[in-house]
N, C-alpha and C. Protein backbone atom coordinates (compact mmCIF):
# COMPACT_ATOMS: atom_id res chain seq x y z
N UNK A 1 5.07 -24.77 -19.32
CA UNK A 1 5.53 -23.51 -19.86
C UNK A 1 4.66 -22.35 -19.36
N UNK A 2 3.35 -22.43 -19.21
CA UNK A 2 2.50 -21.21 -18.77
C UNK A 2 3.06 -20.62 -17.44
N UNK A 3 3.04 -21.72 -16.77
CA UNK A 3 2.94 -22.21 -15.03
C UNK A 3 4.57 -21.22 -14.96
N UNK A 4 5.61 -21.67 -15.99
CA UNK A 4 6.47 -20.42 -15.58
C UNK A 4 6.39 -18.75 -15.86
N UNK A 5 5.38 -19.41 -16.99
CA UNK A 5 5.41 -17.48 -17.48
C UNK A 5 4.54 -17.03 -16.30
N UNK A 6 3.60 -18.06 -15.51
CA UNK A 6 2.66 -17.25 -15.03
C UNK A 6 3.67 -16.75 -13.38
N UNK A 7 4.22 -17.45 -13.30
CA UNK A 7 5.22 -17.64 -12.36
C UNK A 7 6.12 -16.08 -12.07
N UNK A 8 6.41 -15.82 -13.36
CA UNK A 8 7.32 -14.81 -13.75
C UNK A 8 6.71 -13.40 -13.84
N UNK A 9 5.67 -13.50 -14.46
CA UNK A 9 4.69 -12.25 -14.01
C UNK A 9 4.29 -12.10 -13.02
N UNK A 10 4.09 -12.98 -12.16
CA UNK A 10 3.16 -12.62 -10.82
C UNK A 10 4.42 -12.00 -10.04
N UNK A 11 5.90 -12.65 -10.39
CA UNK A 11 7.02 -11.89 -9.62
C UNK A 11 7.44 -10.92 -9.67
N UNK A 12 6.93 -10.33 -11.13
CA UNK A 12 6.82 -9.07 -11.88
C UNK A 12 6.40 -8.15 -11.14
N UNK A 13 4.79 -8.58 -10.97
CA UNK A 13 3.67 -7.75 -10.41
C UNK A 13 3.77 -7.06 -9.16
N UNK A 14 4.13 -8.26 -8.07
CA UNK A 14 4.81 -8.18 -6.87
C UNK A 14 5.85 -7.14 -6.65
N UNK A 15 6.53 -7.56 -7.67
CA UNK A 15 8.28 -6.39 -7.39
C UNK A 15 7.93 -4.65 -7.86
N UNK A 16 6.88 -4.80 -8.84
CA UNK A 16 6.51 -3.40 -9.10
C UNK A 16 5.40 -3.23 -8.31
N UNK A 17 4.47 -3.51 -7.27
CA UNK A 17 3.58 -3.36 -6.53
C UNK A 17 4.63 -3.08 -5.30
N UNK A 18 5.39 -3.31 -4.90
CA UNK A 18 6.17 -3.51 -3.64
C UNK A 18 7.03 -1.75 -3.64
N UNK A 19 7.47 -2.00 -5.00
CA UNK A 19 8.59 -0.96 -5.39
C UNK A 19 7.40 0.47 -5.33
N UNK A 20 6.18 0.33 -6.04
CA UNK A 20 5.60 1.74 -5.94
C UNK A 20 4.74 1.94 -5.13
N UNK A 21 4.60 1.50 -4.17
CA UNK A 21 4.49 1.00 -2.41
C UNK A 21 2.64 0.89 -3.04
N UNK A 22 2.76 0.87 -3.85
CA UNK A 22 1.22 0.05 -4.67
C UNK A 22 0.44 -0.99 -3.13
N UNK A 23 1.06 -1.44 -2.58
CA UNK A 23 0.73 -2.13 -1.82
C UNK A 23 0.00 -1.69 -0.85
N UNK A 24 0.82 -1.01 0.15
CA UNK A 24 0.16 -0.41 1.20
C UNK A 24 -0.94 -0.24 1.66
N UNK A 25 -1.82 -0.32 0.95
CA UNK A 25 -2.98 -0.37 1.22
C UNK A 25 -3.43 -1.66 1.46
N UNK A 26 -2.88 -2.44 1.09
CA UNK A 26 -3.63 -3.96 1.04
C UNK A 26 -2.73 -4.64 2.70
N UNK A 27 -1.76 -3.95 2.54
CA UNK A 27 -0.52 -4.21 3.66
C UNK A 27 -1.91 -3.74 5.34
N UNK A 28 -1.95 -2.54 5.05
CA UNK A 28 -2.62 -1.25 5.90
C UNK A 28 -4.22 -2.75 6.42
N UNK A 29 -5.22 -2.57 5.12
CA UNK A 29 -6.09 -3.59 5.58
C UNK A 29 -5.76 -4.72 6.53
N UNK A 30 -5.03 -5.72 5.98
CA UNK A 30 -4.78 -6.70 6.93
C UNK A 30 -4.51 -6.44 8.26
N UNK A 31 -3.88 -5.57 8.38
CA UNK A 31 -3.31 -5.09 9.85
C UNK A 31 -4.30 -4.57 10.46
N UNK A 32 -5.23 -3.80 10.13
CA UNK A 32 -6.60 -3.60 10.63
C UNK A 32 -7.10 -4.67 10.80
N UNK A 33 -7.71 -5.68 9.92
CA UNK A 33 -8.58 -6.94 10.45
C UNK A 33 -7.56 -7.70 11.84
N UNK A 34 -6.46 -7.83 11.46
CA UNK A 34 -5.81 -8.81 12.51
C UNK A 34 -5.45 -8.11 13.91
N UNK A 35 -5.38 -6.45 13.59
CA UNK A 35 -5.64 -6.08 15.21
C UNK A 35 -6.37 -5.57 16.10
N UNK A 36 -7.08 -5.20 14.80
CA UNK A 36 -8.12 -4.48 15.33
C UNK A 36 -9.65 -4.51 14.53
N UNK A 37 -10.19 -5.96 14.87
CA UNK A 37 -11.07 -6.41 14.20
C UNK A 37 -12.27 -5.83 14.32
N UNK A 38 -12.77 -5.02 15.46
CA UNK A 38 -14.04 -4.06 15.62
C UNK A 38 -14.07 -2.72 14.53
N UNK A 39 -12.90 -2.27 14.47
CA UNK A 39 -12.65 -1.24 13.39
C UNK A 39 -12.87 -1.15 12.34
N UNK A 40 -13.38 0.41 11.80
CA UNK A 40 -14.01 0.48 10.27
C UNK A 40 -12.60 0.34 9.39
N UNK A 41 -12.49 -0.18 8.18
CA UNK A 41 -11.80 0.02 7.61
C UNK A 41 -12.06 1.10 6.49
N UNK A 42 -11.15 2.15 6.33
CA UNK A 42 -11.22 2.85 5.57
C UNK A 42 -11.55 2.40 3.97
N UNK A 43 -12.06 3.48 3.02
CA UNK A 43 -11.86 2.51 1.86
C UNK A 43 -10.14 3.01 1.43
N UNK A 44 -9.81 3.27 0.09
CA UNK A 44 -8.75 3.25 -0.61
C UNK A 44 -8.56 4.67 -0.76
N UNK A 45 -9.54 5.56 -1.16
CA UNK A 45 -8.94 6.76 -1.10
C UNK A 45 -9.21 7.78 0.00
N UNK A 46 -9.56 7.51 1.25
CA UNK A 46 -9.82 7.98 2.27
C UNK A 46 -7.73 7.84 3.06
N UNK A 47 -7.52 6.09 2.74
CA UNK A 47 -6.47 5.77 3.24
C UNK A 47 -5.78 6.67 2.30
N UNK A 48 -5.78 7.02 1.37
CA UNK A 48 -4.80 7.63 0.42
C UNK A 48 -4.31 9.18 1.29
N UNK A 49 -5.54 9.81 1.21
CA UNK A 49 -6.04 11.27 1.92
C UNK A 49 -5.11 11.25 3.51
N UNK A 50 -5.02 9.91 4.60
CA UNK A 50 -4.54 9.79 5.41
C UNK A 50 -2.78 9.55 5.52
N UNK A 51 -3.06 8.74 4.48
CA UNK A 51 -1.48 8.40 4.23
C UNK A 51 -0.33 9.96 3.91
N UNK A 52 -0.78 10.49 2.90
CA UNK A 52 -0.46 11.93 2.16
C UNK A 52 -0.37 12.97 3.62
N UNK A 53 -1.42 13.15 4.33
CA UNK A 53 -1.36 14.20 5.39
C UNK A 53 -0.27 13.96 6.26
N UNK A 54 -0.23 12.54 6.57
CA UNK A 54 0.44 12.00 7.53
C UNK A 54 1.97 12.11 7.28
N UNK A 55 2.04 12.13 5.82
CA UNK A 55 3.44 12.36 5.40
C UNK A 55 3.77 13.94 5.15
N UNK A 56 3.00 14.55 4.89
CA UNK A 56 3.66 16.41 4.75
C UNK A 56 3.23 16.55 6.19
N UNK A 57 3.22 16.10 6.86
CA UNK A 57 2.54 16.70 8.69
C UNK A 57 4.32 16.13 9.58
N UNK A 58 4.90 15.41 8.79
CA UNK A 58 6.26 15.07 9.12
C UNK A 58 7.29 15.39 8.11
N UNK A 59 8.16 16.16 9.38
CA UNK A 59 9.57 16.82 8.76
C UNK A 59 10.68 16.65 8.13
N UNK A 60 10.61 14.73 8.67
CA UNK A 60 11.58 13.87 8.16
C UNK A 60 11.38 13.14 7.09
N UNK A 61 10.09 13.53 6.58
CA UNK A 61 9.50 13.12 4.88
C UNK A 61 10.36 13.88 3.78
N UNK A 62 10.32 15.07 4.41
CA UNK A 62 11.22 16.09 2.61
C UNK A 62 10.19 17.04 2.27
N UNK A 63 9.51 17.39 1.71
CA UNK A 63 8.59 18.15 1.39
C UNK A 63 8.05 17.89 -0.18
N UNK A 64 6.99 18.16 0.11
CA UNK A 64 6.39 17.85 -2.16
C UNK A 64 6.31 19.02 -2.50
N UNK A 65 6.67 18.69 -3.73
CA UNK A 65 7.40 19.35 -5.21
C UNK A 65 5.51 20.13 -5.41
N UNK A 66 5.55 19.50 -5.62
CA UNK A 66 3.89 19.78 -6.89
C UNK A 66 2.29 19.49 -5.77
């Protein structure tokens, strides 16, 4: 019985980590170690700072509200 609840949350976790691109960052790391293993990895809110510019610096994003 746990083994499903635990089952069911972790699919939880996943689908709302995925959905509020929560991820990306963890997505972003790996892809650094596996291609480019000499490279600093940023920490989390540096990538945040990069991610954000990178998106109002493109036209085909939409523009932010706030």
């Amino acid at each position: 019985m746990w083994s499903a609840f635990r089952r069911v949350t972790s699919g939880v976790r996943w689908y709302v980590r995925e959905l509020t691109d929560e991820s990306a960052y963890d997505r972003y790391v790996a892809h650094v170690r596996r291609n480019h293993p000499d490279a600093e990895v940023p920490n989390r809110r540096d990538f945040e700072r990069m991610r954000t510019d990178r998106q109002e610096a493109d036209p085909r994003q939409g523009f932010r509200c706030c």
